[in-house]
Protein backbone atom coordinates (compact mmCIF):
# COMPACT_ATOMS: atom_id res chain seq x y z
CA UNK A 1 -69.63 16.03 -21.43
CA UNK A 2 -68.90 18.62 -23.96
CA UNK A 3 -65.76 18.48 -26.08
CA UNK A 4 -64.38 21.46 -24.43
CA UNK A 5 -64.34 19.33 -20.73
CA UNK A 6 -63.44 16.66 -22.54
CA UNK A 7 -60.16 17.75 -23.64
CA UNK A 8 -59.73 20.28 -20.44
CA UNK A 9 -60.18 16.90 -18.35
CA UNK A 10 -57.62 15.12 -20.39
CA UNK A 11 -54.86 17.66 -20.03
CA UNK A 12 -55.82 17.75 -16.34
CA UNK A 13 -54.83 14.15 -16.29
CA UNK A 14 -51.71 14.78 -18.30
CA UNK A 15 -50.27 17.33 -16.00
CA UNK A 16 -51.02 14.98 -12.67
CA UNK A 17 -48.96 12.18 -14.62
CA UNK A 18 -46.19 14.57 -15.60
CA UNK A 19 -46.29 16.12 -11.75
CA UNK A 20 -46.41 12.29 -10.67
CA UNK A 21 -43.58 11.33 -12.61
CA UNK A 22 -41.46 14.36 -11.57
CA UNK A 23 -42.34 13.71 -8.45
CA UNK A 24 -40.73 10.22 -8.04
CA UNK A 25 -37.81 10.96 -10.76
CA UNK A 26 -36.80 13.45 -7.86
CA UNK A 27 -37.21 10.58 -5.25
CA UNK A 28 -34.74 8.44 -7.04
CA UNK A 29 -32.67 11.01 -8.12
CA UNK A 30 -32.55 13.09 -5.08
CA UNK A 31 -30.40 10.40 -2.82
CA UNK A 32 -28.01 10.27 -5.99
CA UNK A 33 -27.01 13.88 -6.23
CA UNK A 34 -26.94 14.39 -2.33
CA UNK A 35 -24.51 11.18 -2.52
CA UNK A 36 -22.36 12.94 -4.84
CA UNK A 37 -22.32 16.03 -2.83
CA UNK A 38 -21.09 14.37 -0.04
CA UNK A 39 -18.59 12.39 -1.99
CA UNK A 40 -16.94 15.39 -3.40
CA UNK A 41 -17.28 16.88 0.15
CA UNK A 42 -15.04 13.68 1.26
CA UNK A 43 -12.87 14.04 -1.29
CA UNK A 44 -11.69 17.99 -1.24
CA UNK A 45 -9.25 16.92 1.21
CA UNK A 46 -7.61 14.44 -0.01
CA UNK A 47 -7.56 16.50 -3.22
CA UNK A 48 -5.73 19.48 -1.08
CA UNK A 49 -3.66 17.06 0.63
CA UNK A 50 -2.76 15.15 -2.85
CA UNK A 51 -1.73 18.78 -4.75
CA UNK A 52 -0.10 19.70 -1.45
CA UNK A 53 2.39 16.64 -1.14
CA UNK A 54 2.71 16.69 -5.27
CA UNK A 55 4.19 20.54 -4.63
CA UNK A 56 6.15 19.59 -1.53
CA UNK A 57 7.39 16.70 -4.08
CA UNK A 58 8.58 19.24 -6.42
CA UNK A 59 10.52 21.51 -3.98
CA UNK A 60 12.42 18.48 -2.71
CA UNK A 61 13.52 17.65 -6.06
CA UNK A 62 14.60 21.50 -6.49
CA UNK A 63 17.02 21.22 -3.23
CA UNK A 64 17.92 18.10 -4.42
CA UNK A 65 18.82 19.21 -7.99
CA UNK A 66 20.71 22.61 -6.06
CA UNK A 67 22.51 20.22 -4.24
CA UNK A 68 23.67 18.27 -7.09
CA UNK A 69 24.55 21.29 -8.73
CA UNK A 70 26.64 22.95 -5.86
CA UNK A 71 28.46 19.63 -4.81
CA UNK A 72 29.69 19.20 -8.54
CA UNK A 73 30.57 22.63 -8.97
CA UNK A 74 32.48 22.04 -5.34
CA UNK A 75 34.03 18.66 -6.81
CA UNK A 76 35.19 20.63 -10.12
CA UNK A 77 36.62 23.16 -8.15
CA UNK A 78 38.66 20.76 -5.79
CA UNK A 79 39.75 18.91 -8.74
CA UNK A 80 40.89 21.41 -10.72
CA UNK A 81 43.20 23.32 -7.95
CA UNK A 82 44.60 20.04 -7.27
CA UNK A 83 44.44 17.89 -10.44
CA UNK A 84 47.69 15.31 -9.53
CA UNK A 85 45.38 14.31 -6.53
CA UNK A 86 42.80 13.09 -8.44
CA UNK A 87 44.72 12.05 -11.74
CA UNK A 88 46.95 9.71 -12.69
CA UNK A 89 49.87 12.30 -12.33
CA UNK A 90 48.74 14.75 -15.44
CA UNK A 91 46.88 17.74 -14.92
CA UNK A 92 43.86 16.62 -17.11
CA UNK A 93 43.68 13.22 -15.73
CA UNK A 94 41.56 14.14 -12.79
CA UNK A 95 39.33 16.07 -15.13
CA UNK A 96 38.88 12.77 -16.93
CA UNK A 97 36.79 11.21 -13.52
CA UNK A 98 36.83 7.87 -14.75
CA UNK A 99 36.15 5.63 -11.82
CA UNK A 100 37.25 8.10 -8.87
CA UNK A 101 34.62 8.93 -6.28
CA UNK A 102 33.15 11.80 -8.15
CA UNK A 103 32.15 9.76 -11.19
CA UNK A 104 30.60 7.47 -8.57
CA UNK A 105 28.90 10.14 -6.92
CA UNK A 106 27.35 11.36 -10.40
CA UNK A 107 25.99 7.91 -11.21
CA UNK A 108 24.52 7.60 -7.52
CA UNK A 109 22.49 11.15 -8.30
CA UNK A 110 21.85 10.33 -12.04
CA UNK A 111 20.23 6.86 -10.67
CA UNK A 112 18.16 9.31 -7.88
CA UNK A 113 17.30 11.24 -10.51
CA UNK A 114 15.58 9.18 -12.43
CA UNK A 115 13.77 7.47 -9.55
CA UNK A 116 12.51 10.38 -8.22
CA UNK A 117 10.91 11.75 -11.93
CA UNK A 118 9.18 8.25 -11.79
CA UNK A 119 7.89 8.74 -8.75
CA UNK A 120 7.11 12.26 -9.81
CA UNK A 121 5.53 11.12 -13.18
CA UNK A 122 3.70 8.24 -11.52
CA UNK A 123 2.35 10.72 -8.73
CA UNK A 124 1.38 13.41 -11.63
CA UNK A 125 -0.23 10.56 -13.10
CA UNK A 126 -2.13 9.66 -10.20
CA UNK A 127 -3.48 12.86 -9.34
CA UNK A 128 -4.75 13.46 -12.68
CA UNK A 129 -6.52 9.97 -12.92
CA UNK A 130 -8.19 11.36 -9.27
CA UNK A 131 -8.94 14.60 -10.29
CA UNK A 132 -11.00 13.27 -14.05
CA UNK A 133 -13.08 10.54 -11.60
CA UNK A 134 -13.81 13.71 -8.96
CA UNK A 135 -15.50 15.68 -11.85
């Protein structure tokens, strides 16, 4: 055999074990990637349906917030045409709301309030944890 076989035969040898070794890297890898297709596949919807109820979330605690807003500005305007109603016979009494039902019904939406940006936060949280693990 001359040197020139020689060396021909030797890189013919090479390439099989490089085309070889392809060969079964792409067996083991092949059920891998085709496992995470399928798992992001899976996954899309509950990714939709995650961002969907996280915006319906948000618009919930809008009305809520508007209705917050318009029932104190309706309070405030009740109280303040009729202040001996709500006071303690002076005008600025009622505007005082120390314990009356209004203060009451400020502390009941302040306590909502803050429940609701927990559960915001928390969900925020969770759909950010799901969406680093999906890519």
């Amino acid at each position: 055999m001359t040197k020139k076989e020689s060396s021909e035969n030797i890189f013919t040898e090479f390439f099989k074990i490089l085309e070889t070794q392809k060969n079964e890297i792409e067996k083991i890898t092949k059920p891998i990637l085709e496992g995470q297709k399928k798992a992001q596949e899976m996954t899309k919807p509950v990714m939709e349906y995650q961002q969907r109820l996280f915006m319906e979330s948000l618009e919930l605690q809008k009305a809520l917030m508007e209705n917050i807003m318009e029932t104190t500005k309706r309070m405030l305007r009740i109280m303040s045409e009729n202040p001996m109603k709500y006071g303690s016979g002076s005008p600025m009494a009622g505007l005082g709301m120390a314990d009356d039902k209004f203060s009451e019904y400020m502390r009941n939406m302040q306590k909502i309030q803050e429940s609701w940006m927990e559960q915001l936060k928390s969900t925020a949280s969770m759909f950010q944890d799901f969406m680093k693990k999906g890519s």
